[in-house]
PDB file of N, CA and C in Angstrom:
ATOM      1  N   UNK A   1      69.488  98.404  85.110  1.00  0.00           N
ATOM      2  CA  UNK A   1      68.926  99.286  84.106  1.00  0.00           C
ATOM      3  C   UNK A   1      68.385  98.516  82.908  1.00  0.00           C
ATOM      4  N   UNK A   2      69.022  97.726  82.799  1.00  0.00           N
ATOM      5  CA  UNK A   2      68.548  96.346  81.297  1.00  0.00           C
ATOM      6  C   UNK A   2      66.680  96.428  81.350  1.00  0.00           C
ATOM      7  N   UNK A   3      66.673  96.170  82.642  1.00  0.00           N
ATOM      8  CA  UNK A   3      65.046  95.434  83.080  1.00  0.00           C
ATOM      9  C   UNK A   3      64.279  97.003  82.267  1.00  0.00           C
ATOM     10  N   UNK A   4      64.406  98.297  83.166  1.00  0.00           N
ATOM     11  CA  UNK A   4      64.070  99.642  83.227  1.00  0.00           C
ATOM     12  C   UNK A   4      64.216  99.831  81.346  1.00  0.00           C
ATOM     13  N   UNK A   5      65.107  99.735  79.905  1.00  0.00           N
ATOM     14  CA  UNK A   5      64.739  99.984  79.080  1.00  0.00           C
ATOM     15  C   UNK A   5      64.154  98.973  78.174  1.00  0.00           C
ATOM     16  N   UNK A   6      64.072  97.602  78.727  1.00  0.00           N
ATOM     17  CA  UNK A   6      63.047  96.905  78.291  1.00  0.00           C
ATOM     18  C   UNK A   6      61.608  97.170  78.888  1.00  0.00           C
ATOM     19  N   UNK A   7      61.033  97.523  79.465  1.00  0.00           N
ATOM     20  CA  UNK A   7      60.178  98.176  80.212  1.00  0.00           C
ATOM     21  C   UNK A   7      59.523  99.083  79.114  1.00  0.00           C
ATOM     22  N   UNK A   8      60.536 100.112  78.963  1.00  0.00           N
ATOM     23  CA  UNK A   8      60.322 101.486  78.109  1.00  0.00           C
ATOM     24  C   UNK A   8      60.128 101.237  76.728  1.00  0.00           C
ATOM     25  N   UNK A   9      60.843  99.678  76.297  1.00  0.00           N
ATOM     26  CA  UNK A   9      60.984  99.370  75.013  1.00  0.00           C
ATOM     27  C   UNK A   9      59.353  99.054  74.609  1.00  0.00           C
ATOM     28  N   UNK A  10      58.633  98.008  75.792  1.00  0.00           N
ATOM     29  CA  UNK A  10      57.634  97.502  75.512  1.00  0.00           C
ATOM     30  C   UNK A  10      56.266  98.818  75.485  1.00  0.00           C
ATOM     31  N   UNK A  11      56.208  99.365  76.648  1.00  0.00           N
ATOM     32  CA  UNK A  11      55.622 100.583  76.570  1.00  0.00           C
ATOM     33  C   UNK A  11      55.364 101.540  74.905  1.00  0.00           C
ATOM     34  N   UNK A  12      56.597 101.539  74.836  1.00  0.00           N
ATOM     35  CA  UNK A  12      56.673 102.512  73.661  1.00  0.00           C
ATOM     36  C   UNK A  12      55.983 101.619  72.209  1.00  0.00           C
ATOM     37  N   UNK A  13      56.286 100.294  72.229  1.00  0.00           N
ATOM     38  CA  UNK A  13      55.621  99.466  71.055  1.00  0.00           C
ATOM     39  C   UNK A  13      54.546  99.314  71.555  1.00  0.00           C
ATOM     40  N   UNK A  14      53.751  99.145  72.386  1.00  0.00           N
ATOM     41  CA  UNK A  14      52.073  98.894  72.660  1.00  0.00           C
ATOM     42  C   UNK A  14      51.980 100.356  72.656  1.00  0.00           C
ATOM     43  N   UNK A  15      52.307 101.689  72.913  1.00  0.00           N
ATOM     44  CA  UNK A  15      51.498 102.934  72.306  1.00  0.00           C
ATOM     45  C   UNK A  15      51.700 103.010  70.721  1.00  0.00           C
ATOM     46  N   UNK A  16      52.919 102.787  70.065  1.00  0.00           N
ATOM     47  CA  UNK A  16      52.463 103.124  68.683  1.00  0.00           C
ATOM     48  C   UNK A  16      51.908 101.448  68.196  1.00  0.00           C
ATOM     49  N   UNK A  17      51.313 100.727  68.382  1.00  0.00           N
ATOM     50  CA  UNK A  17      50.601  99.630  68.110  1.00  0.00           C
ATOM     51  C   UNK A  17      48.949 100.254  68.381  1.00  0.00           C
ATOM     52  N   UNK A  18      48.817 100.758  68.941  1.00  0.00           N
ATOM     53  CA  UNK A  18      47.392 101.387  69.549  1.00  0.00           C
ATOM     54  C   UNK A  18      46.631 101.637  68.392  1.00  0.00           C
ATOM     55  N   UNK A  19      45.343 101.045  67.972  1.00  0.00           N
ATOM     56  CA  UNK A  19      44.637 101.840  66.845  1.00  0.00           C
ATOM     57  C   UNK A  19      43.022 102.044  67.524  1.00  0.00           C
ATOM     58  N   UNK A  20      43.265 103.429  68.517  1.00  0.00           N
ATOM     59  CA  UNK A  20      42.097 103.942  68.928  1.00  0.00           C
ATOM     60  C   UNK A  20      41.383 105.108  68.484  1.00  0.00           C
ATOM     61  N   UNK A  21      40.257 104.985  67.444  1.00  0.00           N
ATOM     62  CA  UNK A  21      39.875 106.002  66.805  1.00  0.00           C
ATOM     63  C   UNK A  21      39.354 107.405  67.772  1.00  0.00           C
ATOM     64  N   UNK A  22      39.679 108.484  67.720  1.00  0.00           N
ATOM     65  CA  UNK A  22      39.690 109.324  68.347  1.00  0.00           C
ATOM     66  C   UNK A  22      38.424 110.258  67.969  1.00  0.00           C
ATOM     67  N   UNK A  23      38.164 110.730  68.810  1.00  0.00           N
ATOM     68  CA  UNK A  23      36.377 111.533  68.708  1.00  0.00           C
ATOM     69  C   UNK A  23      37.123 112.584  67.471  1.00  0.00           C
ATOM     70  N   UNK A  24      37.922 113.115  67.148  1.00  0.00           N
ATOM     71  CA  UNK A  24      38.253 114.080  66.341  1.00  0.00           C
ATOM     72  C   UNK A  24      38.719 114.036  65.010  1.00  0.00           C
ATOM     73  N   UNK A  25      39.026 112.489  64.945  1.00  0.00           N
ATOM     74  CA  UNK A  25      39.544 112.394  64.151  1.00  0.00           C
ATOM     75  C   UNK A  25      38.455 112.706  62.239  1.00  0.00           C
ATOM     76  N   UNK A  26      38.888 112.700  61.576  1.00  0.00           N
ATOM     77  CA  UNK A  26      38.112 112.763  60.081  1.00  0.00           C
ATOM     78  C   UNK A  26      37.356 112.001  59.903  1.00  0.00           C
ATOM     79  N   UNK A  27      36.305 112.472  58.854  1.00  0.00           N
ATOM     80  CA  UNK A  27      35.333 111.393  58.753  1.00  0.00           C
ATOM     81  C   UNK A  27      33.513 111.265  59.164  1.00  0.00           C
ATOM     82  N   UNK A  28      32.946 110.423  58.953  1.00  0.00           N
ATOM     83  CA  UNK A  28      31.403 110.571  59.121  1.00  0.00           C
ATOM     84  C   UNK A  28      30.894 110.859  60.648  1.00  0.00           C
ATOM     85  N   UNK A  29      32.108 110.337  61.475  1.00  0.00           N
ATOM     86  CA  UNK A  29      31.320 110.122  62.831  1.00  0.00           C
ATOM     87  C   UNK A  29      31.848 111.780  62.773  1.00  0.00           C
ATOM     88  N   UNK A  30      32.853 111.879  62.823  1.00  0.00           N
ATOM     89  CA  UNK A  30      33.158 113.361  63.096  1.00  0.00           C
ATOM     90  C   UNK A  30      32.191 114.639  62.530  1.00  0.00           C
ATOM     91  N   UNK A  31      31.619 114.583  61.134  1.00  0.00           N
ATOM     92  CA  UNK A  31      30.627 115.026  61.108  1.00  0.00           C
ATOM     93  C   UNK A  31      29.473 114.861  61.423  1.00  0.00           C
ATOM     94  N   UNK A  32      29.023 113.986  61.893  1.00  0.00           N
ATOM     95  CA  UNK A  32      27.331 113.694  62.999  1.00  0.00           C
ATOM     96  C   UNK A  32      27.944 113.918  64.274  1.00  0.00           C
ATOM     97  N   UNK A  33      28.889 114.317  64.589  1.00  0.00           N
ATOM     98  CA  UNK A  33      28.920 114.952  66.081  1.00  0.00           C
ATOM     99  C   UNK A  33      29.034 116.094  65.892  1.00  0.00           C
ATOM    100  N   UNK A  34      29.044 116.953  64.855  1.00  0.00           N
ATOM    101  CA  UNK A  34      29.073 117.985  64.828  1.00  0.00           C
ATOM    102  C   UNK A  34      27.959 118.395  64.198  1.00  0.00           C
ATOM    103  N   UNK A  35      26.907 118.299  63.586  1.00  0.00           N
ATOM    104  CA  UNK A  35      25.697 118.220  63.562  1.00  0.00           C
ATOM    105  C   UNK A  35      24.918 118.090  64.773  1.00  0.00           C
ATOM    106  N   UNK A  36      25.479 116.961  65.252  1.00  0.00           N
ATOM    107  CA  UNK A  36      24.517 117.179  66.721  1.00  0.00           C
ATOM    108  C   UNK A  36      24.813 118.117  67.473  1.00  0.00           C
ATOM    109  N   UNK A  37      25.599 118.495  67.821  1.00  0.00           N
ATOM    110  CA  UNK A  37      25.882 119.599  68.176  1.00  0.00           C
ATOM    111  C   UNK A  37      25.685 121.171  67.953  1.00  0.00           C
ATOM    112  N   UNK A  38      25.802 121.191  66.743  1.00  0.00           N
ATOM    113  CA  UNK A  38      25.173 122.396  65.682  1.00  0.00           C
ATOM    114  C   UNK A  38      23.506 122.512  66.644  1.00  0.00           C
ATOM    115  N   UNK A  39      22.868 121.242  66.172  1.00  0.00           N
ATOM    116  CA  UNK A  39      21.520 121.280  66.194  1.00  0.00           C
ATOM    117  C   UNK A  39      21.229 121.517  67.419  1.00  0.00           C
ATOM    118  N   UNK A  40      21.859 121.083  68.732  1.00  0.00           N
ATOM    119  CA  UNK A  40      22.163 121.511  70.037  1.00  0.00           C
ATOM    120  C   UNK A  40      21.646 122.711  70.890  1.00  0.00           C
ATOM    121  N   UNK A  41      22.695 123.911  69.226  1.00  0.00           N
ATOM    122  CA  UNK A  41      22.960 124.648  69.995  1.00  0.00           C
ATOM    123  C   UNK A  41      21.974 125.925  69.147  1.00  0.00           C
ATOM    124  N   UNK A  42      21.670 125.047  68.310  1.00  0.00           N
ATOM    125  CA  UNK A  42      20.341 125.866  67.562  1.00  0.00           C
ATOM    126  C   UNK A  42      19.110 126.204  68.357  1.00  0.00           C
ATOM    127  N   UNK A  43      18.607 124.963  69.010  1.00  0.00           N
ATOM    128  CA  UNK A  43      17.874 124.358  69.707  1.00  0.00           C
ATOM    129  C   UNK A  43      17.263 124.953  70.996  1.00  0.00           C
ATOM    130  N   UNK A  44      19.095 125.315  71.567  1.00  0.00           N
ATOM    131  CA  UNK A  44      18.919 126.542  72.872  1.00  0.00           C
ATOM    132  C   UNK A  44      18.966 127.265  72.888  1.00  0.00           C
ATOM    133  N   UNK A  45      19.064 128.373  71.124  1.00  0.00           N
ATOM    134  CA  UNK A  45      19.010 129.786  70.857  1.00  0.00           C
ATOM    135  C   UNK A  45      18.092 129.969  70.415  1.00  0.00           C
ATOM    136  N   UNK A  46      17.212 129.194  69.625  1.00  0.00           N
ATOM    137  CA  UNK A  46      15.606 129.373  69.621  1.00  0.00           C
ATOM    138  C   UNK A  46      14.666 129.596  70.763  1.00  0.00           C
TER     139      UNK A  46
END
C-alpha cells in the first residue's frame, strides 16, 4: 500500500500544481469569446 499512497500523493501535487487557464475563466479572453459569439449569433438572426 506504501507504493499505492505515494502514487496518490504525487497525483494530487501535480493537479493542484497545474496552472491551466480555463476558457471561462475572468478576464479579456473571456470577454472576446463572448463577443464573438454574441456577434455569431446576431449574424444568424439577421
Amino acid at each position: 500500500m506504501k507504493t499505492n499512497t505515494r502514487f496518490i500523493k504525487s497525483v494530487v501535487a501535480a493537479a493542484a500544481d497545474e496552472k491551466t487557464v480555463m476558457p471561462w475563466a475572468r478576464g479579456t479572453r473571456r470577454a472576446a469569446f463572448i463577443a464573438k459569439r454574441k456577434a455569431e449569433l446576431d449574424r444568424k438572426a439577421a
